[in-house]
C-alpha atoms as a PDB file:
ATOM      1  CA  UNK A   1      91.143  -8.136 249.462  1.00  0.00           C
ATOM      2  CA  UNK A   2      88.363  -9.551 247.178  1.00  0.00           C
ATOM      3  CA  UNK A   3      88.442 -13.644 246.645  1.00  0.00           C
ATOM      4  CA  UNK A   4      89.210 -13.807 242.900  1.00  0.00           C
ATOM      5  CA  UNK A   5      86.503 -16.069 240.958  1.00  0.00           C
ATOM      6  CA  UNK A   6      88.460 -16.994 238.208  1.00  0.00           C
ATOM      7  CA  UNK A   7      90.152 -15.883 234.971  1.00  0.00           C
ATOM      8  CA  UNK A   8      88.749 -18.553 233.095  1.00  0.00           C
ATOM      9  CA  UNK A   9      85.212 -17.018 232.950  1.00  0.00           C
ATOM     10  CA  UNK A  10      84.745 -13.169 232.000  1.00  0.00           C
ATOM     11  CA  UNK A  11      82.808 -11.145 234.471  1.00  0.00           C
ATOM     12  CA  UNK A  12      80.021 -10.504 231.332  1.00  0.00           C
ATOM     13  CA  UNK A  13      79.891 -14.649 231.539  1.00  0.00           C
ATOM     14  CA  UNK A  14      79.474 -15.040 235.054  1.00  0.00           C
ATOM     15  CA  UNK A  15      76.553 -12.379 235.188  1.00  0.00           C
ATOM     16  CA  UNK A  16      75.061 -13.745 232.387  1.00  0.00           C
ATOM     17  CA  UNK A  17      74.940 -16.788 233.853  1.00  0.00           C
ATOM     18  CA  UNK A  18      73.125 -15.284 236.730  1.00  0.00           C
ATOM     19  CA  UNK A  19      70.592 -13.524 234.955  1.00  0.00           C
ATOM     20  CA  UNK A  20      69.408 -16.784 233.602  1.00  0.00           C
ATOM     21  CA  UNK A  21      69.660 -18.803 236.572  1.00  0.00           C
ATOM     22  CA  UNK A  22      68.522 -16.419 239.297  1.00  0.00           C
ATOM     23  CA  UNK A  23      64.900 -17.147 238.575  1.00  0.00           C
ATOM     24  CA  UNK A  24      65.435 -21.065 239.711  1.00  0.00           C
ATOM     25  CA  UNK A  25      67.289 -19.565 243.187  1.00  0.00           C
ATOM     26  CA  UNK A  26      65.358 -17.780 245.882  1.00  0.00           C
ATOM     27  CA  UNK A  27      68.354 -16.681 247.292  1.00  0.00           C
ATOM     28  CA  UNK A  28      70.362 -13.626 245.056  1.00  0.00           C
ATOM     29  CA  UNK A  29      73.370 -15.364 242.951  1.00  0.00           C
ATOM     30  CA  UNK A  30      77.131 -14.522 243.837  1.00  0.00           C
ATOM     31  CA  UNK A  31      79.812 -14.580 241.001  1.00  0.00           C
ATOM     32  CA  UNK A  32      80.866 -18.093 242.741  1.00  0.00           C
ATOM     33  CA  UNK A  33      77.675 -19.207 242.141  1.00  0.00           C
ATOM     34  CA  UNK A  34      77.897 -18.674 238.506  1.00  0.00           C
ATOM     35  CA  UNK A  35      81.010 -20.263 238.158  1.00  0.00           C
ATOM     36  CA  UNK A  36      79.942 -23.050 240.314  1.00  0.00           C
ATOM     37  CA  UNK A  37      76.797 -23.779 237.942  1.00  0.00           C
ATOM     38  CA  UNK A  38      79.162 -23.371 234.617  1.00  0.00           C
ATOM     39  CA  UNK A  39      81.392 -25.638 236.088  1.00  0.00           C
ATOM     40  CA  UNK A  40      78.876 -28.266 236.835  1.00  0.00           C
ATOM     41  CA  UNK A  41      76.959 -27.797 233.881  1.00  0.00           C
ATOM     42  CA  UNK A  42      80.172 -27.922 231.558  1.00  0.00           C
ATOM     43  CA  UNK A  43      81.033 -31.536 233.842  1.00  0.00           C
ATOM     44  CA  UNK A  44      77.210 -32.549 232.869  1.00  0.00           C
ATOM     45  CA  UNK A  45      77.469 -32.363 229.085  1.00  0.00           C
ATOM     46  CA  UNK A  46      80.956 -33.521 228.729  1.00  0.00           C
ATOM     47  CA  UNK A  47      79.553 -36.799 230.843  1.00  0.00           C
ATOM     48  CA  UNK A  48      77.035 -36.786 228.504  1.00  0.00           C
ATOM     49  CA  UNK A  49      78.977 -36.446 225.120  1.00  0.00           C
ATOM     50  CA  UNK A  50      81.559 -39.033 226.833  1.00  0.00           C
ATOM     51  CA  UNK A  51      78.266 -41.287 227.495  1.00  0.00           C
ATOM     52  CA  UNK A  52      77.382 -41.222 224.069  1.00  0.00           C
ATOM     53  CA  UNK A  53      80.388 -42.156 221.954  1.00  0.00           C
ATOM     54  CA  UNK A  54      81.302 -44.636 224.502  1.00  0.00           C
ATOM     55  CA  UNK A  55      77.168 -46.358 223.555  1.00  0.00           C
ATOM     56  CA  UNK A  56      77.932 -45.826 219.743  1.00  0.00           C
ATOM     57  CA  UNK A  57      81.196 -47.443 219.995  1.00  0.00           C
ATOM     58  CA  UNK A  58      79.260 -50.653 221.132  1.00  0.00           C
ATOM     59  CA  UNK A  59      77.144 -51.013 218.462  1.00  0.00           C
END
């Protein structure tokens, strides 16, 4: 049985996502890969967004 990626992401998402990251990979990008690098990159600019209220609340 195929590993589900997750229900969270559409299929059209995830291979989107591959299409514009493949050229930084040399190795081809799986669906997990995708949803790996949305995850992470969804982590990275709530961090950010967290960052930044938390430096305007000290001014």
């Amino acid at each position: 049985m195929a590993k589900r990626i997750s229900s969270k992401y559409s299929r059209k998402f995830l291979e989107k996502t591959i299409q514009v990251w493949q050229p930084y990979f040399p190795a081809p990008l799986s669906l997990g890969d995708a949803r790996e690098i949305t995850e992470n990159m969804t982590a990275l600019f709530n961090f950010l967004i967290r960052h930044e209220k938390k430096s305007e609340e000290t001014k």
